[in-house]
Protein backbone atom coordinates (compact mmCIF):
# COMPACT_ATOMS: atom_id res chain seq x y z
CA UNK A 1 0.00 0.00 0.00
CA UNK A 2 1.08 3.46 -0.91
CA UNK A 3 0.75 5.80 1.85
CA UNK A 4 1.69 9.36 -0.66
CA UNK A 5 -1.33 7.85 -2.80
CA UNK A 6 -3.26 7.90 0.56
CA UNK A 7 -2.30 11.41 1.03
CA UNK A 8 -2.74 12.75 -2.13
CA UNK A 9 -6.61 11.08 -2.16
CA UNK A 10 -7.60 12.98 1.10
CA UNK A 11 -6.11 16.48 -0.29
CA UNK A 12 -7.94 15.95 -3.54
CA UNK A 13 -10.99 14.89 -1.51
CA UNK A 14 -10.87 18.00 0.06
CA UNK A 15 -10.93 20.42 -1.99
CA UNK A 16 -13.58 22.72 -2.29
CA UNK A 17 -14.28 21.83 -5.74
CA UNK A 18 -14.50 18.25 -5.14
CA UNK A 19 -16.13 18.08 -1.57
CA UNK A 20 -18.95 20.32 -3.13
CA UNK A 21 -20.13 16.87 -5.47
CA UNK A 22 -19.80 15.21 -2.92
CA UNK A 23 -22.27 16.48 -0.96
CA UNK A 24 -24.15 17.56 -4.25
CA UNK A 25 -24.14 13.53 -4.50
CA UNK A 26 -25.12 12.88 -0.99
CA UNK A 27 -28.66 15.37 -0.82
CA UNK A 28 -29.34 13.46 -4.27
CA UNK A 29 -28.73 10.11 -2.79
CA UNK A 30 -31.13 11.06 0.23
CA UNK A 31 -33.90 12.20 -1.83
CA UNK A 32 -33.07 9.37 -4.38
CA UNK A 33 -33.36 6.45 -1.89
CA UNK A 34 -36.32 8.10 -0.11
CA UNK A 35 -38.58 7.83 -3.26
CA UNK A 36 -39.85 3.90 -3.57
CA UNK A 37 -38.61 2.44 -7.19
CA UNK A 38 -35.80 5.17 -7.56
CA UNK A 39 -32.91 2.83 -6.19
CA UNK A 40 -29.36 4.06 -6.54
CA UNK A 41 -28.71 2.29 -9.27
CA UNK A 42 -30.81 3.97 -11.62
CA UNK A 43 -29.55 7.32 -9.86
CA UNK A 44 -26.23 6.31 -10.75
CA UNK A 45 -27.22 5.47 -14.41
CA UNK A 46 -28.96 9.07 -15.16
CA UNK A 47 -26.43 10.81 -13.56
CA UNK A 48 -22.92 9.04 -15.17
CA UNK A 49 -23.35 10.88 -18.70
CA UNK A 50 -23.13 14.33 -16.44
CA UNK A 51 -19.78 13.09 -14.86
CA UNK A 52 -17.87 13.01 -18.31
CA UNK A 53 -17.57 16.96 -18.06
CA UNK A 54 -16.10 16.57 -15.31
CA UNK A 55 -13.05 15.87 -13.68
CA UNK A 56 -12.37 11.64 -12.92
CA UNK A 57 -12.17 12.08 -9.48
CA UNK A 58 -14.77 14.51 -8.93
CA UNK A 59 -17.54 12.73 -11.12
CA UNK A 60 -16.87 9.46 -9.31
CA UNK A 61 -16.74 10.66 -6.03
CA UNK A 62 -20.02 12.29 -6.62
CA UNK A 63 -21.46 8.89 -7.64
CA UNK A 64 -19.81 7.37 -4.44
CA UNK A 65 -21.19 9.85 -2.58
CA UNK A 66 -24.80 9.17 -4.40
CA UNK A 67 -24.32 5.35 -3.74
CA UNK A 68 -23.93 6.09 0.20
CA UNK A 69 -26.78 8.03 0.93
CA UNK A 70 -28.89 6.43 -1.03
CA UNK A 71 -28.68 3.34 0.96
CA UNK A 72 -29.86 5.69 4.20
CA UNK A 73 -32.48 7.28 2.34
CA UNK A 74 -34.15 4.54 1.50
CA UNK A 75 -35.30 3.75 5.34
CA UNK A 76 -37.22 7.16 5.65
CA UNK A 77 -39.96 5.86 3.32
CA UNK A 78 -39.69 2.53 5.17
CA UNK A 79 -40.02 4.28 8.45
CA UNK A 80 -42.79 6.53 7.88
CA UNK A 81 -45.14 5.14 4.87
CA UNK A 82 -43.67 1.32 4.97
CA UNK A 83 -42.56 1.73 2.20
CA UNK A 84 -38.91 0.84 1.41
CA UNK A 85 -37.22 3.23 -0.84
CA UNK A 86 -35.12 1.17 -1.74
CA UNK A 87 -34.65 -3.14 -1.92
CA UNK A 88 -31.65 -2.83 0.97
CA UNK A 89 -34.39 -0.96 3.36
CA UNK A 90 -37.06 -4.09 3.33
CA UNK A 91 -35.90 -5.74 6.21
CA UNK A 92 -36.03 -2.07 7.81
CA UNK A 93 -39.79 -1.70 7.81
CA UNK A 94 -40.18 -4.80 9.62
CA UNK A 95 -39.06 -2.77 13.35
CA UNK A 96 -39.12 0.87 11.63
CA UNK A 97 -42.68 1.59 10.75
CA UNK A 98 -44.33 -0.33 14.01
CA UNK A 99 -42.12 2.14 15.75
CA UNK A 100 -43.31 4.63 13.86
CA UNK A 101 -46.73 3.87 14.35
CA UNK A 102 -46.66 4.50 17.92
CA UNK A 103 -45.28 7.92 17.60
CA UNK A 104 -42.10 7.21 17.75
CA UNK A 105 -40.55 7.92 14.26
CA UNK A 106 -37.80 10.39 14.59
CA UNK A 107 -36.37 8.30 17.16
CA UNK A 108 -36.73 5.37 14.85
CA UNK A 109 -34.89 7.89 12.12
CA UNK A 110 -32.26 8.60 14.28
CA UNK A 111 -30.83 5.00 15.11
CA UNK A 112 -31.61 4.38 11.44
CA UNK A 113 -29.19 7.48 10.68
CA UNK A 114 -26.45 7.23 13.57
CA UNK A 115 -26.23 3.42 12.74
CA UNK A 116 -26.05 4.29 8.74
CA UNK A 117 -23.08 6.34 10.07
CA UNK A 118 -21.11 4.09 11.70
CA UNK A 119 -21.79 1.29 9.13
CA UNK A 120 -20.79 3.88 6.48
CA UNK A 121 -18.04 4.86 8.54
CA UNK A 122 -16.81 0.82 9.01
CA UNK A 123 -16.79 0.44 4.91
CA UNK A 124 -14.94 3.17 4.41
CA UNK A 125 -12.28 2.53 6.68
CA UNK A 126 -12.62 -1.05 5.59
CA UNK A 127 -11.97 0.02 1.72
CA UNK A 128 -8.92 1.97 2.82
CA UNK A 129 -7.07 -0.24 5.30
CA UNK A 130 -7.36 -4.16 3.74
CA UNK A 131 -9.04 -3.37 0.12
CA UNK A 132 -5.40 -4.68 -1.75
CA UNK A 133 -5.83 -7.62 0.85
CA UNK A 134 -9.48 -8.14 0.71
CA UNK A 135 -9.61 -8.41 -3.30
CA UNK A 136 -7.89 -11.65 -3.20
CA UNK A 137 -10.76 -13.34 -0.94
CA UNK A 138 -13.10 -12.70 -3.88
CA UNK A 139 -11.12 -15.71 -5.66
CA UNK A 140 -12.18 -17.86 -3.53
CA UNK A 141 -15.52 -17.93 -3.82
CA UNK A 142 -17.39 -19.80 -7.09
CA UNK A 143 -20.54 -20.79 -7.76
CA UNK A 144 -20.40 -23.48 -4.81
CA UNK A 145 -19.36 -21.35 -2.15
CA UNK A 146 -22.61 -18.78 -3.81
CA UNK A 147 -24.80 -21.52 -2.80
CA UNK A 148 -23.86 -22.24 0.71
CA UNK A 149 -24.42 -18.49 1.09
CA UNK A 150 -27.74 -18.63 -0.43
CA UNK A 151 -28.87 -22.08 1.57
CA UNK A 152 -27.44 -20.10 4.53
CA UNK A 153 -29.80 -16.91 3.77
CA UNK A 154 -32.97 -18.79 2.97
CA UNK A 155 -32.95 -20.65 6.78
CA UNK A 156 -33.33 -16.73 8.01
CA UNK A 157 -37.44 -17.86 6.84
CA UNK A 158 -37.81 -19.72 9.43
CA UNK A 159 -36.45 -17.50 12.44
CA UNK A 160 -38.57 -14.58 10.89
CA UNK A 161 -42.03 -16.48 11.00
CA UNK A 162 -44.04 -15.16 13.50
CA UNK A 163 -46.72 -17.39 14.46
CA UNK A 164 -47.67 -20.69 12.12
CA UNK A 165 -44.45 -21.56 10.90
CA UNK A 166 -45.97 -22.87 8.44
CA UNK A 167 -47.41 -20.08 7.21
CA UNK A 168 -43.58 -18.91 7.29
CA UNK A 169 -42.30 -21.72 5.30
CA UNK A 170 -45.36 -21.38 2.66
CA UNK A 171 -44.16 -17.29 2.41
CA UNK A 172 -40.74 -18.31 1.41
CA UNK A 173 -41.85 -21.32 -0.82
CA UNK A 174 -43.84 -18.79 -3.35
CA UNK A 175 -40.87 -16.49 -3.29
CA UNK A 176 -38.82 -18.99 -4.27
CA UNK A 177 -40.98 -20.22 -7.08
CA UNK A 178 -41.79 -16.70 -7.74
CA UNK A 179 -37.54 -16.01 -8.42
CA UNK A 180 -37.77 -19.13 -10.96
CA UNK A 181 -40.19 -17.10 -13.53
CA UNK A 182 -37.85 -15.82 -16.38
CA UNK A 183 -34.98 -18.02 -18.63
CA UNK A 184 -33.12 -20.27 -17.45
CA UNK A 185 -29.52 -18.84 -16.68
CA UNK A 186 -28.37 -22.34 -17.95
CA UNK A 187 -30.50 -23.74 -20.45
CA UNK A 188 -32.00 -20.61 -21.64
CA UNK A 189 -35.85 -22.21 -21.58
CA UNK A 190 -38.39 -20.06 -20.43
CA UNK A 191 -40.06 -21.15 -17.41
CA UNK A 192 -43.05 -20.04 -15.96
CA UNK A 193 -43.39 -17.13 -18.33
CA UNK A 194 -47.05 -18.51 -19.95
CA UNK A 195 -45.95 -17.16 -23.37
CA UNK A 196 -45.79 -13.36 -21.81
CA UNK A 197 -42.75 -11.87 -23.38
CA UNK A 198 -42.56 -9.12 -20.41
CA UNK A 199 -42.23 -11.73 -17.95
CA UNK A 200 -39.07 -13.49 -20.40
CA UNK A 201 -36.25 -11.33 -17.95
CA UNK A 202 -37.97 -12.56 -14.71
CA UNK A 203 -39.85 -10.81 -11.56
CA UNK A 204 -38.25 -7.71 -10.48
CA UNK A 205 -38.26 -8.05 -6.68
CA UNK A 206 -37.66 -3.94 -6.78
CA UNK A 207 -41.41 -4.19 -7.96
CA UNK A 208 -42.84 -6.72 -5.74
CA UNK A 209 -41.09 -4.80 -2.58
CA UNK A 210 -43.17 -2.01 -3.53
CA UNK A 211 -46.38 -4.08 -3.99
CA UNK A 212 -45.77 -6.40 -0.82
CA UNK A 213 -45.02 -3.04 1.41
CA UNK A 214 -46.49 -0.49 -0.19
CA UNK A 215 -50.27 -0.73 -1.19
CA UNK A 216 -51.19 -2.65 1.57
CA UNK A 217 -50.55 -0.03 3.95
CA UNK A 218 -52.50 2.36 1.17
CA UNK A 219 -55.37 -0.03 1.31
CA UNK A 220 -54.72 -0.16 5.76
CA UNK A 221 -54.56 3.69 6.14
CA UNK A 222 -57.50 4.50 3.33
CA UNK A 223 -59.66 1.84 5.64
CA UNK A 224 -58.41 4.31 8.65
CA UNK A 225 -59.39 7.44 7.01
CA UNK A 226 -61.19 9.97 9.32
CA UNK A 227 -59.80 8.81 12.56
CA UNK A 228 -57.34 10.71 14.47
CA UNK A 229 -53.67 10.83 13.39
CA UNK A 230 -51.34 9.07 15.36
CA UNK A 231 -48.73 10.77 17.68
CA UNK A 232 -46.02 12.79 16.29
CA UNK A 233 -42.85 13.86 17.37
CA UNK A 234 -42.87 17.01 17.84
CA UNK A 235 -39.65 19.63 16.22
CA UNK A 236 -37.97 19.75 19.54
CA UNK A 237 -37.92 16.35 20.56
CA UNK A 238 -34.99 14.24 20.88
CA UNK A 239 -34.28 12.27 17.71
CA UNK A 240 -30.49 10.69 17.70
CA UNK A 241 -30.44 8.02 20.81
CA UNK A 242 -29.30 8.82 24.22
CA UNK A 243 -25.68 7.77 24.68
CA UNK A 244 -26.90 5.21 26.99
CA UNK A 245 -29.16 3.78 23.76
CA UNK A 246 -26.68 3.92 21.48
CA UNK A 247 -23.96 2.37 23.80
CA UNK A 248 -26.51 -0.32 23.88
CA UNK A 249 -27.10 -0.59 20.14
CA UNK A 250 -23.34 -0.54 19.31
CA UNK A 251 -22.43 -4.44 19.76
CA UNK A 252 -24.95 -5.21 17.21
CA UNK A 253 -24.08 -2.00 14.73
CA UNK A 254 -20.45 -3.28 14.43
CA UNK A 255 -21.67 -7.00 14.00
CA UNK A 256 -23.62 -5.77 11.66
CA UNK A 257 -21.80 -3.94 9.94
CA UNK A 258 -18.85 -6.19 9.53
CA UNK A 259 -21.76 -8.43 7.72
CA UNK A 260 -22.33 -5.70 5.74
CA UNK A 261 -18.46 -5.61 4.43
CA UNK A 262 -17.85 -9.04 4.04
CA UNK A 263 -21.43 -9.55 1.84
CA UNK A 264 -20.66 -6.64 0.04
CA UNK A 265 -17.26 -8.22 -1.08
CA UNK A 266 -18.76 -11.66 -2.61
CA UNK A 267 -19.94 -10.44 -6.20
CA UNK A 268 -23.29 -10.76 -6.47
CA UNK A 269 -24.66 -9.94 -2.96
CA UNK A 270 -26.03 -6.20 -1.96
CA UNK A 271 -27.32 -4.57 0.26
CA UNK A 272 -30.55 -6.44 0.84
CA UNK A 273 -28.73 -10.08 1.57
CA UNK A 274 -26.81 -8.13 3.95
CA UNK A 275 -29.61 -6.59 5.45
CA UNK A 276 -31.96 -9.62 5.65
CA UNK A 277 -28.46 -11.25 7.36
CA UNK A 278 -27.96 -8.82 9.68
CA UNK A 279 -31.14 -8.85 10.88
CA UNK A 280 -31.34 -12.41 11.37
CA UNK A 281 -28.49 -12.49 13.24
CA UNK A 282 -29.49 -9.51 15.62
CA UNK A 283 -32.39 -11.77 16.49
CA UNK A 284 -30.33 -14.40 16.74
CA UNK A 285 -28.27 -12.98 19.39
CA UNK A 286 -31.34 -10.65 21.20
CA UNK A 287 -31.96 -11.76 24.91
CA UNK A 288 -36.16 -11.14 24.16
CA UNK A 289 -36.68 -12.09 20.29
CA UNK A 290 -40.85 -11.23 21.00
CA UNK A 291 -39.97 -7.69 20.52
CA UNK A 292 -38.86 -8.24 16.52
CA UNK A 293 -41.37 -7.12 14.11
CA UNK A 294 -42.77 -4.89 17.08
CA UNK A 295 -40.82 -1.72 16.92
CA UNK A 296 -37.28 -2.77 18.35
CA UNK A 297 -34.63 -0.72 18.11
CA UNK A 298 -31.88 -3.39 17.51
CA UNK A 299 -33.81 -4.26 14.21
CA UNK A 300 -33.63 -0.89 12.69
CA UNK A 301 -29.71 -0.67 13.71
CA UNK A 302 -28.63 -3.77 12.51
CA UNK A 303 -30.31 -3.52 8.77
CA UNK A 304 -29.52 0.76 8.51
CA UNK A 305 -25.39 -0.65 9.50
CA UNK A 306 -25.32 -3.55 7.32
CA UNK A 307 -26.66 -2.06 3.90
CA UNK A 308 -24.42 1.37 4.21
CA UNK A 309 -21.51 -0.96 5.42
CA UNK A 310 -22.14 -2.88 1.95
CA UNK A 311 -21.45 0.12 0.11
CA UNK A 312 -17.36 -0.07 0.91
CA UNK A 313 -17.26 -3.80 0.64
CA UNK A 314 -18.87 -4.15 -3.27
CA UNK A 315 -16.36 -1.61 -4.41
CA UNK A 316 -13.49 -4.03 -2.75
CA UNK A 317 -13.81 -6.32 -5.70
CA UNK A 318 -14.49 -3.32 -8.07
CA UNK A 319 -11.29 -1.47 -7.31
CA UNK A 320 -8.93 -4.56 -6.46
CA UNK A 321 -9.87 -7.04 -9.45
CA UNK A 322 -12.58 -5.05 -12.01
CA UNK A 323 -15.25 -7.32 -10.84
CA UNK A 324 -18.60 -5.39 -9.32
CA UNK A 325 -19.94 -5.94 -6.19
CA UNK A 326 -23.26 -5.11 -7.16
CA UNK A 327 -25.17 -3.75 -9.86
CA UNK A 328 -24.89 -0.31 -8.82
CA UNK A 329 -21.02 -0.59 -8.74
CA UNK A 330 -21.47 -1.82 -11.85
CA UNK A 331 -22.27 1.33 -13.31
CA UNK A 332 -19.40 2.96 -11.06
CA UNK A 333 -17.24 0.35 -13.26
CA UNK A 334 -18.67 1.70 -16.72
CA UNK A 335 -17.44 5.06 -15.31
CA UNK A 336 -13.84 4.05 -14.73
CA UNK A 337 -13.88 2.89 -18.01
CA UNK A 338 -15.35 5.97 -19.77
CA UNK A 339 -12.36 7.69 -18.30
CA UNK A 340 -10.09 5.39 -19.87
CA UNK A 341 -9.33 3.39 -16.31
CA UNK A 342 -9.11 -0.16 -16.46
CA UNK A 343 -10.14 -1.44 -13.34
CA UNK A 344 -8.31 -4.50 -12.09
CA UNK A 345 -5.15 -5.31 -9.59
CA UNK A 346 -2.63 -2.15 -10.86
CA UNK A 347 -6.11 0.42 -10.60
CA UNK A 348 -4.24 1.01 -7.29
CA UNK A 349 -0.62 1.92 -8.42
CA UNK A 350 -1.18 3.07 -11.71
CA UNK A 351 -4.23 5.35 -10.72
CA UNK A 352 -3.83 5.43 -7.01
CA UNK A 353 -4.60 9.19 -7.19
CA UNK A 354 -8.03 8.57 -8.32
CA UNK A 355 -8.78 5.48 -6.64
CA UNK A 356 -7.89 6.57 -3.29
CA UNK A 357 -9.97 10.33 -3.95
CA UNK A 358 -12.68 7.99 -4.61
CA UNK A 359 -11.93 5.83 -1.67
CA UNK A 360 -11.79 8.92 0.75
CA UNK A 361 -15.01 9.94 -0.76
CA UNK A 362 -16.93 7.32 0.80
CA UNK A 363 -15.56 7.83 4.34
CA UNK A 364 -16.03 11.70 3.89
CA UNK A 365 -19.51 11.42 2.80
CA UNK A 366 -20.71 10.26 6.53
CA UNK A 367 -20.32 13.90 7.57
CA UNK A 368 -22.89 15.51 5.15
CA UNK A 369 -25.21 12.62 5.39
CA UNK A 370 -25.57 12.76 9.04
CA UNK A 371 -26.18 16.53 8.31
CA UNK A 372 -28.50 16.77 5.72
CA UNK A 373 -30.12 13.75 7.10
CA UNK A 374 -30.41 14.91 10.45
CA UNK A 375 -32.28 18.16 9.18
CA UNK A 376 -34.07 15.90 6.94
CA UNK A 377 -35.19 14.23 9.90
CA UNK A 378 -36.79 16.67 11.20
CA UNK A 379 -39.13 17.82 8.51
CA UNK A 380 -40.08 14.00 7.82
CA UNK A 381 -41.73 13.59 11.09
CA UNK A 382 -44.22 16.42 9.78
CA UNK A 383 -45.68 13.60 7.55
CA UNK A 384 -46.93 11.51 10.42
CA UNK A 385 -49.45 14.73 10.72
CA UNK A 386 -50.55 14.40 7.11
CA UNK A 387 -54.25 13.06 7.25
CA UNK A 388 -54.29 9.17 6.71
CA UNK A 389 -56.34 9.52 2.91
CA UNK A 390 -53.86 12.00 1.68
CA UNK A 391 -50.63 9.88 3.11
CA UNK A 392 -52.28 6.61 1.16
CA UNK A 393 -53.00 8.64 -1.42
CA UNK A 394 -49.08 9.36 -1.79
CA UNK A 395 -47.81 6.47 -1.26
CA UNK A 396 -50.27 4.89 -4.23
CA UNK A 397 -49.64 7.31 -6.52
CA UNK A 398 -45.43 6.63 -5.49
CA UNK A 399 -45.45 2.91 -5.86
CA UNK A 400 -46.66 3.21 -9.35
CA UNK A 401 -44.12 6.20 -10.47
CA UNK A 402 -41.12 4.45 -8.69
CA UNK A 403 -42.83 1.59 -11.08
CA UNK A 404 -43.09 2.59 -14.11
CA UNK A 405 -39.53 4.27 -13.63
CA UNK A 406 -37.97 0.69 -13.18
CA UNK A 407 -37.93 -0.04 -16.62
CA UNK A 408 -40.42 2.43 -18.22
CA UNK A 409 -43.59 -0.49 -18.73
CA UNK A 410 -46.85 -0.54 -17.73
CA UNK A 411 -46.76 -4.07 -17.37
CA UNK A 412 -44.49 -3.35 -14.00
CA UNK A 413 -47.29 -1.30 -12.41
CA UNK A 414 -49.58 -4.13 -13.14
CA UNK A 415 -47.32 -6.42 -11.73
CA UNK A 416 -46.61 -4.12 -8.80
CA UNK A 417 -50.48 -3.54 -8.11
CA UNK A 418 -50.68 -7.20 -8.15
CA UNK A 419 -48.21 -7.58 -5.42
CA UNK A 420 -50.22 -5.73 -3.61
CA UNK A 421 -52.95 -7.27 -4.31
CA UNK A 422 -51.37 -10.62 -2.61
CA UNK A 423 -49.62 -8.62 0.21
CA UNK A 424 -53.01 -7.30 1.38
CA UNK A 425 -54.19 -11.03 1.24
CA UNK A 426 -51.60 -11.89 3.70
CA UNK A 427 -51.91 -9.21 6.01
CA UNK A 428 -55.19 -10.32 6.38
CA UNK A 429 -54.53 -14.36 6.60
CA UNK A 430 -51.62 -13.20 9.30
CA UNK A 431 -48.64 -14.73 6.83
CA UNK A 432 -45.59 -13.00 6.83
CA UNK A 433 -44.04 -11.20 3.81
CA UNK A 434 -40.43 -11.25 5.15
CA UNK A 435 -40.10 -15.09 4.32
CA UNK A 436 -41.41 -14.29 0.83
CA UNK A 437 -39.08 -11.45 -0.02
CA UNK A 438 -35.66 -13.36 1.06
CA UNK A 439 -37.11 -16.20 -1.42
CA UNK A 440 -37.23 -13.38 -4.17
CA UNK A 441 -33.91 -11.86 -3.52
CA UNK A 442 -32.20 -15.22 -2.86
CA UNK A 443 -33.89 -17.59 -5.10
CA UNK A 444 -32.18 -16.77 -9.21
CA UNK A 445 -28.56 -17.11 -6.98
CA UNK A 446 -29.75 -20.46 -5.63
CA UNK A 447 -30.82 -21.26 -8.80
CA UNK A 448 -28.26 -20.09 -10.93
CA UNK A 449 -25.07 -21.27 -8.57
CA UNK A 450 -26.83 -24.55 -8.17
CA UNK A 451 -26.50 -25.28 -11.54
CA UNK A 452 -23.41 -24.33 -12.51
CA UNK A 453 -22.15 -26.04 -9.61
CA UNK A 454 -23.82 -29.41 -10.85
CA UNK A 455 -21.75 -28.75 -14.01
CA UNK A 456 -18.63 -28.21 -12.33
CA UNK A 457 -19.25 -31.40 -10.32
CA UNK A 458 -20.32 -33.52 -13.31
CA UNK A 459 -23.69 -33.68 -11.62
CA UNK A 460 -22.27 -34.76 -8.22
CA UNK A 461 -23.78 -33.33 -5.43
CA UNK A 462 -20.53 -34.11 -3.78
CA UNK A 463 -18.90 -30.83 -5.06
CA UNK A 464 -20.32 -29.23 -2.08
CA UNK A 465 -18.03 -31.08 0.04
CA UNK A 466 -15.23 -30.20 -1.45
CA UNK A 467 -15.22 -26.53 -0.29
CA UNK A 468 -14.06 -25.78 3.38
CA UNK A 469 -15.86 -23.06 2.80
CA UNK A 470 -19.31 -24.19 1.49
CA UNK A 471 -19.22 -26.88 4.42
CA UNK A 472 -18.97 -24.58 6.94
CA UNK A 473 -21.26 -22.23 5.42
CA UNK A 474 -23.46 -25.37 5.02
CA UNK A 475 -23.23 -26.63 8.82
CA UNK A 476 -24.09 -23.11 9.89
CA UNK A 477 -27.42 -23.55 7.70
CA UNK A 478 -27.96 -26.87 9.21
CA UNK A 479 -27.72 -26.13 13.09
CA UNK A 480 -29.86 -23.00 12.11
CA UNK A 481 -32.53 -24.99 10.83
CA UNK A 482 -32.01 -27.70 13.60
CA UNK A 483 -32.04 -24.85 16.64
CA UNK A 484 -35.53 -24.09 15.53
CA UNK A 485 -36.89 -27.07 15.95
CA UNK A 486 -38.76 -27.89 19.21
CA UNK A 487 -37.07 -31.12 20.01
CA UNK A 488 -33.74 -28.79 20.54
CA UNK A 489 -35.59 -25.92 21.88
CA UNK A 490 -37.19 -28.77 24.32
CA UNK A 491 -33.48 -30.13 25.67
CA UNK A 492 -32.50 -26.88 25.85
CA UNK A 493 -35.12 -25.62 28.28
CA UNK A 494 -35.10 -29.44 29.84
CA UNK A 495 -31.71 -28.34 32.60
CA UNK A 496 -33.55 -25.35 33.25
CA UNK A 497 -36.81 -27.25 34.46
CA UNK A 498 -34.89 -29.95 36.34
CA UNK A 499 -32.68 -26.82 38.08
């Protein structure tokens, strides 16, 4: 590592002319990842052509910047309307809006933005300390390793069913057959798709998130119309946590957000794996686990560190070996390359002036999104005031912009109104959503890295066993599903009877 290049990326981060896109980048980001359907991604797509005026450095530092905030943004919607702005925020709404809902939404903002700080904070660091040594762990994983990590995600379904389990396990069943509609990423066959050429590239979960969450709180607050608003925090309230809270909350923000980094590194993951993991494991390791779903604190801080901790760790791979993280970095990848960098191992010797700018943009970024979201804060808790018909209103009339903005067809707001459609259903029937939305997000990588790990094996299963890594990965899945199983709940609790 070259500590002048290290040097010479803080001074250039610095400057006037450069720190003002970044926090240019970061207000967009905020109001980008607030709005349901505008993920960062798009952001990031509409906004590259404007960064070829400028400066490398500066237009990718913006975009860095964009990429950050966004992340936080997106868990004001899913605070306040239930709505997550963005895919990463899902797991937020499960704590965030009950919390909310009992008048308590700029404190809920607050953890959501002091642990999007230190998460952000962690990745930054992360990406400047250990990227060169971090780069070569994306090697090692393949498509077998892929689906220990996706068998390992999809046994979170059972520890979030509340209730029937079964009506947990038949959640997560129909999101899994739901993330099989499309071609095959093998064969190329359609499955699924009844001849319907729009449904050819698959469900996007970015539109069932905003049917599943959105429209049945619509339908909810439209039933609720003409009764009296709930409590609202009022502009002088406290809304960042007492140090005592936040002392409380900070075990399970770093453990969090070292998820967050090490997700974020495996190509292919984002922010919403890393999210749904988090969150599982901050249940996992909660003294009361009755209090998830219900408003608790510890649910909000673990998803809000884990997705802005993912932003550092999918740019690992992008900087260190040219291979994105994500989709968003991605784009941050086609705007290396429109500046005539070639990303790969020397992107940080033979441009270690841009690369580390960019690197130092992240960390710097915190600072004006704890500002501007802090003030932003403060107005959002205004729209718990809002009558309930106008709010629903809103919050119809933004799931089917955010969309139609997806990819610009009116067969997505169909499909999105039809989410909604079934999302209302099981509010009703009392079956959780959160099983069905890790199906979604985790079922084309279990399906995908499945098969091509068949193919590597010659159709052995055994290939899984030939990974240290997808065995332990593996055995973690399997004494998750086995803890939740009442015969080991039962000789657990069995010394505590006799005693």
């Amino acid at each position: 590592m070259d500590t002048s290049f290290i040097a010479v990326g803080l001074l250039n981060a610095l400057t006037p002319y450069n720190m003002f896109f970044i926090v240019l980048g970061t207000a967009i980001g905020i109001v980008v990842g607030a709005l349901p359907g505008l993920s960062a991604t798009m952001a990031l797509a509409l906004l590259l052509p404007i960064t070829f005026g400028l400066p490398p450095e500066t237009g990718l530092s913006m975009l860095a910047a964009l990429y950050l905030s966004a992340m936080y943004g997106g868990s004001i919607a899913a605070i306040i309307l239930r709505t997550p702005g963005t895919p990463a925020a899902a797991a937020t709404v499960l704590d965030g809006f009950p919390m909310g809902a009992r008048g308590e939404a700029g404190r809920a903002l607050g953890i959501s933005l002091s642990a999007s700080l230190v998460g952000g904070l962690m990745s930054g660091v992360a990406l400047l300390t250990i990227a060169p040594f971090l780069g070569k762990l994306v090697l090692m994983f393949g498509p077998v390793e892929l689906f220990a990590i996706a068998v390992l995600g999809i046994t979170m379904i059972g520890t979030l069913s509340k209730g029937s389990p079964i009506k947990g396990l038949f959640s997560g069943a129909l999101g899994l057959l739901l993330a099989m509609v499309g071609m095959d990423s093998t064969t190329g066959s359609a499955r699924f798709t009844f001849e319907n050429i729009n449904l050819y590239s698959g469900i996007s979960y970015t539109v069932a998130l905003i049917g599943m969450f959105s429209l049945p709180q619509a339908i909810a607050l439209a039933e609720q119309a003409g009764t009296a608003p709930p409590p609202a925090n009022k502009l002088g309230d406290r809304v960042l946590p007492s140090l005592r809270e936040f002392t409380k909350l900070i075990p399970n923000i770093f453990r969090s957000g070292i998820i967050g980094i090490v997700t974020g590194i495996i190509p292919g993951s984002g922010g919403e794996t890393a999210s749904w993991f988090a969150y599982n494991e901050a249940k996992r390791w909660a003294k009361d686990k009755s209090q998830f779903g219900k408003g608790d604190p510890a649910g909000i801080a673990s998803a809000e560190s884990a997705n802005n901790a993912v932003v550092g760790g999918a740019l690992v791979p992008t900087i260190a070996l040219g291979i994105p993280g994500s989709s968003t970095t991605a784009v941050l990848l086609g705007g290396l390359m429109v500046h005539g960098i070639l990303p790969g191992p020397t992107l940080l010797t033979e441009h270690g002036e841009i690369t580390y700018t960019l690197i130092w943009a992240v960390i710097l970024a915190n600072i004006p999104l704890f500002i501007i979201g802090l003030g932003l804060t403060r107005v959002c808790i205004l729209v718990t005031r809002i009558p309930k018909i106008v709010v629903a209103a809103s919050i119809a009339v933004l799931g089917i912009v955010g969309s139609l903005a997806i990819n610009n067809n009116m067969f997505d707001v169909w499909l999105m109104l039809g989410f909604g459609l079934l999302g209302y259903i099981f509010e009703r029937a009392s079956i959780p959503t959160a099983p069905m939305v890790i199906g979604l997000v985790l079922g084309m990588l279990l399906d995908s890295s499945l098969a091509q790990s068949l193919l590597i094996g010659y159709d052995s299963w055994n290939v899984f066993l030939t990974s240290p890594i997808a065995v332990t990965l593996l055995a973690i899945a399997a004494f998750s599903i086995l803890q939740a199983t009442p015969l080991f709940r039962w000789l657990r609790r069995k010394p505590v009877k006799a005693a």
